[in-house]
C-alpha atoms as a PDB file:
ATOM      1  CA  UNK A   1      22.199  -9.466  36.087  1.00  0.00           C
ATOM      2  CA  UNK A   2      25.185  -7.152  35.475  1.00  0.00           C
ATOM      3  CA  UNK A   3      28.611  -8.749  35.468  1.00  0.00           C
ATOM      4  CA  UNK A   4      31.970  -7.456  35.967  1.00  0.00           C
ATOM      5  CA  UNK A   5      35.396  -8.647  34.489  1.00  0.00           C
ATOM      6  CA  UNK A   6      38.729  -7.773  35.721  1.00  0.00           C
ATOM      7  CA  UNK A   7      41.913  -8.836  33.819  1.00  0.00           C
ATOM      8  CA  UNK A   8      45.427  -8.179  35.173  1.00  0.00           C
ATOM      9  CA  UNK A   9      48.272  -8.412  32.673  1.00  0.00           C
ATOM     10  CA  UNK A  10      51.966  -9.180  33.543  1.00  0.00           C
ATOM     11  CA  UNK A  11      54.118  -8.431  29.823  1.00  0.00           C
ATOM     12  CA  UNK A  12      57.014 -10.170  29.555  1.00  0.00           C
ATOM     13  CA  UNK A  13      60.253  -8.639  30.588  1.00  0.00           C
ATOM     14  CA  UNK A  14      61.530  -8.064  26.782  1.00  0.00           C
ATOM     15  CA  UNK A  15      58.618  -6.163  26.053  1.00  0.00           C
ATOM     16  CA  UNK A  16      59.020  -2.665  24.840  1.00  0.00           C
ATOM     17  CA  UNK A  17      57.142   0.319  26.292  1.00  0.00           C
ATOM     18  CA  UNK A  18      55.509   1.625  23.326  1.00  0.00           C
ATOM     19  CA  UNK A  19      53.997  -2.657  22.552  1.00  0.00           C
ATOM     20  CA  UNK A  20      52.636  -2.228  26.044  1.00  0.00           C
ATOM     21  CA  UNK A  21      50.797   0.967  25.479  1.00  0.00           C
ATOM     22  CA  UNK A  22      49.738  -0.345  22.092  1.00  0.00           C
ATOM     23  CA  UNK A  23      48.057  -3.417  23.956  1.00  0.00           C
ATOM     24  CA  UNK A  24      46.097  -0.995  26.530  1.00  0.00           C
ATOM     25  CA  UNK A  25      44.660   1.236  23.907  1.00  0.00           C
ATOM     26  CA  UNK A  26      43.557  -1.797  21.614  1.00  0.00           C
ATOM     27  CA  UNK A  27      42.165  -3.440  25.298  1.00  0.00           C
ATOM     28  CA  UNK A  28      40.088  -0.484  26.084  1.00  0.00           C
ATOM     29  CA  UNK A  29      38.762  -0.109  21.910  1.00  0.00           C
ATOM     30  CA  UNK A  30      37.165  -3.400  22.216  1.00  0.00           C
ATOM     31  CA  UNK A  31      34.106  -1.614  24.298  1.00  0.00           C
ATOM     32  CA  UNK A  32      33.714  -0.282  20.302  1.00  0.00           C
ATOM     33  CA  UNK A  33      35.103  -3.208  19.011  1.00  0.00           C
ATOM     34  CA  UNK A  34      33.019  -6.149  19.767  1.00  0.00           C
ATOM     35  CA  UNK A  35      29.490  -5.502  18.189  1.00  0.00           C
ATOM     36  CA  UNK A  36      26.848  -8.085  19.352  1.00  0.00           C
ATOM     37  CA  UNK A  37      25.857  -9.900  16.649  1.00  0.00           C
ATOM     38  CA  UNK A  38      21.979  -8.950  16.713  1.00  0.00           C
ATOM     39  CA  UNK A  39      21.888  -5.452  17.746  1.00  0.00           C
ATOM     40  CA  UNK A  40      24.720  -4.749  15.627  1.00  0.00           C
ATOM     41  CA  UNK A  41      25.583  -2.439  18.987  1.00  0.00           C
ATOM     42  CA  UNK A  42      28.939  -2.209  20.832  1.00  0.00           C
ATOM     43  CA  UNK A  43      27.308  -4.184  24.001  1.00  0.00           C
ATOM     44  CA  UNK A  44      30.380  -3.445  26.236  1.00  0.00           C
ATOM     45  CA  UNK A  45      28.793  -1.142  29.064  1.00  0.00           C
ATOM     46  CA  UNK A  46      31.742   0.076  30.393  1.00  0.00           C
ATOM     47  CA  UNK A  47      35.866  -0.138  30.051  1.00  0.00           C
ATOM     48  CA  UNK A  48      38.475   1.359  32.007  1.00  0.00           C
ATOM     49  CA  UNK A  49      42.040   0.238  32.696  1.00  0.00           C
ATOM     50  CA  UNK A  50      45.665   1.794  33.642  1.00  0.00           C
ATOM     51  CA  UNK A  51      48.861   1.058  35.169  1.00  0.00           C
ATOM     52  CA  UNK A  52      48.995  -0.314  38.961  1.00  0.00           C
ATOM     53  CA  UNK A  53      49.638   2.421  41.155  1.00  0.00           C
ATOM     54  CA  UNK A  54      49.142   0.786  44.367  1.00  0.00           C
ATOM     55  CA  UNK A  55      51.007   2.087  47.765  1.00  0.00           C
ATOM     56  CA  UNK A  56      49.709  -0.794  49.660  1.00  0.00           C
ATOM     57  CA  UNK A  57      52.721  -3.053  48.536  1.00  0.00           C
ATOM     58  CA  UNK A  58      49.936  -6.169  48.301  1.00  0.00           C
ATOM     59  CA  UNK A  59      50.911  -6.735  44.453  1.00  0.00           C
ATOM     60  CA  UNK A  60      51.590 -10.399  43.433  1.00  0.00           C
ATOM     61  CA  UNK A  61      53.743 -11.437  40.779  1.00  0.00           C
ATOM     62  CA  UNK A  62      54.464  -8.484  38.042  1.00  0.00           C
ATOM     63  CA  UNK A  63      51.418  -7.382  37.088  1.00  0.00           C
ATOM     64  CA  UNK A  64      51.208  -4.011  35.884  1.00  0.00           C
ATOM     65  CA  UNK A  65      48.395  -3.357  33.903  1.00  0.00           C
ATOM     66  CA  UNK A  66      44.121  -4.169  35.314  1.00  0.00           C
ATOM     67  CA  UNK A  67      40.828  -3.646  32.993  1.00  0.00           C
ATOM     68  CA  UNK A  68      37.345  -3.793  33.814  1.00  0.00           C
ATOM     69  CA  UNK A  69      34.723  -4.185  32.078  1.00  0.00           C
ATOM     70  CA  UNK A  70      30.921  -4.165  32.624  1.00  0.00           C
ATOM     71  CA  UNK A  71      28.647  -6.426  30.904  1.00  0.00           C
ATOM     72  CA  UNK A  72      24.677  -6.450  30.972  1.00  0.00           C
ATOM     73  CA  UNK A  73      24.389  -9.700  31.557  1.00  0.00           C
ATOM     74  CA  UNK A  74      25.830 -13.695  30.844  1.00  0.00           C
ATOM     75  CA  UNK A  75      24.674 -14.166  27.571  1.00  0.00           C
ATOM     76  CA  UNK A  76      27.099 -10.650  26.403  1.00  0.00           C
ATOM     77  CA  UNK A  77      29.774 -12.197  28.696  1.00  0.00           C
ATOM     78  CA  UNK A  78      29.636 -15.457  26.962  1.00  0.00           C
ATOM     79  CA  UNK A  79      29.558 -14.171  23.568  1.00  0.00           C
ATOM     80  CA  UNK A  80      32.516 -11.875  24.326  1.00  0.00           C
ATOM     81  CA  UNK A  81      34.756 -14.612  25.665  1.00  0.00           C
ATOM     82  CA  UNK A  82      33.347 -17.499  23.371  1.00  0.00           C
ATOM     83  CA  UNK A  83      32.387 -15.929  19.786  1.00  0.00           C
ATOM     84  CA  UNK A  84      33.527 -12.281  19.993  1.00  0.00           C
ATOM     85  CA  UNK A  85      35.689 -11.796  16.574  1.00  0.00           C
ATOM     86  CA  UNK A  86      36.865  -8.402  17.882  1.00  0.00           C
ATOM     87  CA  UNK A  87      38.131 -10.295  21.123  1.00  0.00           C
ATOM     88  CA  UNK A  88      39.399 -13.588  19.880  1.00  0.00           C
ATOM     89  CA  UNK A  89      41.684 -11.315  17.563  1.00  0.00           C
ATOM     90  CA  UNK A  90      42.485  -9.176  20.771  1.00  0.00           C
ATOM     91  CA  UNK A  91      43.801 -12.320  22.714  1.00  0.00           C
ATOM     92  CA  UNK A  92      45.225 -13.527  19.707  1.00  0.00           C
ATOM     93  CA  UNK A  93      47.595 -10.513  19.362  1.00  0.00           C
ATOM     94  CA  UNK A  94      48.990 -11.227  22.672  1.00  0.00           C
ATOM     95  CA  UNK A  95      50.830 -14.114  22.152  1.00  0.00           C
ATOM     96  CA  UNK A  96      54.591 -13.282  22.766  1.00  0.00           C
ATOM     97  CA  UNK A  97      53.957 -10.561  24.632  1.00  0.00           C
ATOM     98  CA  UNK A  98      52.121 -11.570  27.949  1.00  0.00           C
ATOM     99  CA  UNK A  99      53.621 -12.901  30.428  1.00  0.00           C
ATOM    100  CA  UNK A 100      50.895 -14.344  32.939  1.00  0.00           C
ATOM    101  CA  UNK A 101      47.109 -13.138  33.163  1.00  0.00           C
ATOM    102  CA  UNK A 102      45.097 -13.351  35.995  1.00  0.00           C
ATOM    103  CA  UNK A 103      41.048 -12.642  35.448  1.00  0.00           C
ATOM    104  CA  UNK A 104      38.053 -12.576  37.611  1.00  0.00           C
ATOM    105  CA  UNK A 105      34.251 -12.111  37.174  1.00  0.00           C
ATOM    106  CA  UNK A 106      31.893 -11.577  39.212  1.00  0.00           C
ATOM    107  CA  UNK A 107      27.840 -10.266  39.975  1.00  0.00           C
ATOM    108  CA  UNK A 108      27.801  -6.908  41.780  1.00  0.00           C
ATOM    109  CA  UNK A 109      26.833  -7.857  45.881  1.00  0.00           C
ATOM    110  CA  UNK A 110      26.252 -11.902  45.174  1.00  0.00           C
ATOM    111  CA  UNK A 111      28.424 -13.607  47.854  1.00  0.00           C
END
């Protein structure tokens, strides 16, 4: 079962433009980055991201910046949040400069 992951980031106020851009790029290179460990593959189906651009005025909070990524199934998912080297290092580098970080997951149609 495909699964999808969402992760909003709010950067701290003090946080210069060029740091935030630097975080999105490096977000969207882990599809590359994180290799399964028996394929030896990228296993990252799909990754997209940008800046909120919402008219609806809905937004909660600061957050500015949403990713998604597409998985093939739990067992990638797991490995990604759990064992990934790539991603540990990823979430790693963030410390100082996010400021909240709201994710959900979820199976295309299950309700």
């Amino acid at each position: 079962m495909p699964l999808v992951h969402i992760v909003l980031f709010e950067f701290k106020p003090s946080v210069e433009r060029s740091v935030i851009q630097d975080v999105c790029k490096r977000m969207l290179a882990l599809k590359q980055n994180c290799v399964h460990p028996l394929s030896k593959q990228p296993y990252i189906l799909d990754c997209s991201g940008g800046r909120d651009n919402s008219p609806e005025g809905h937004q909660v909070g600061a957050f500015t910046h949403g990713f998604v990524s597409h998985f093939a199934n739990e067992a990638d998912r797991k490995y990604y949040l759990e064992e990934d080297p790539a991603h540990k290092a990823f979430v790693k580098s963030l410390d100082g400069i996010i400021q909240n970080i709201r994710i959900i997951d979820y199976e295309p149609g299950a309700f």
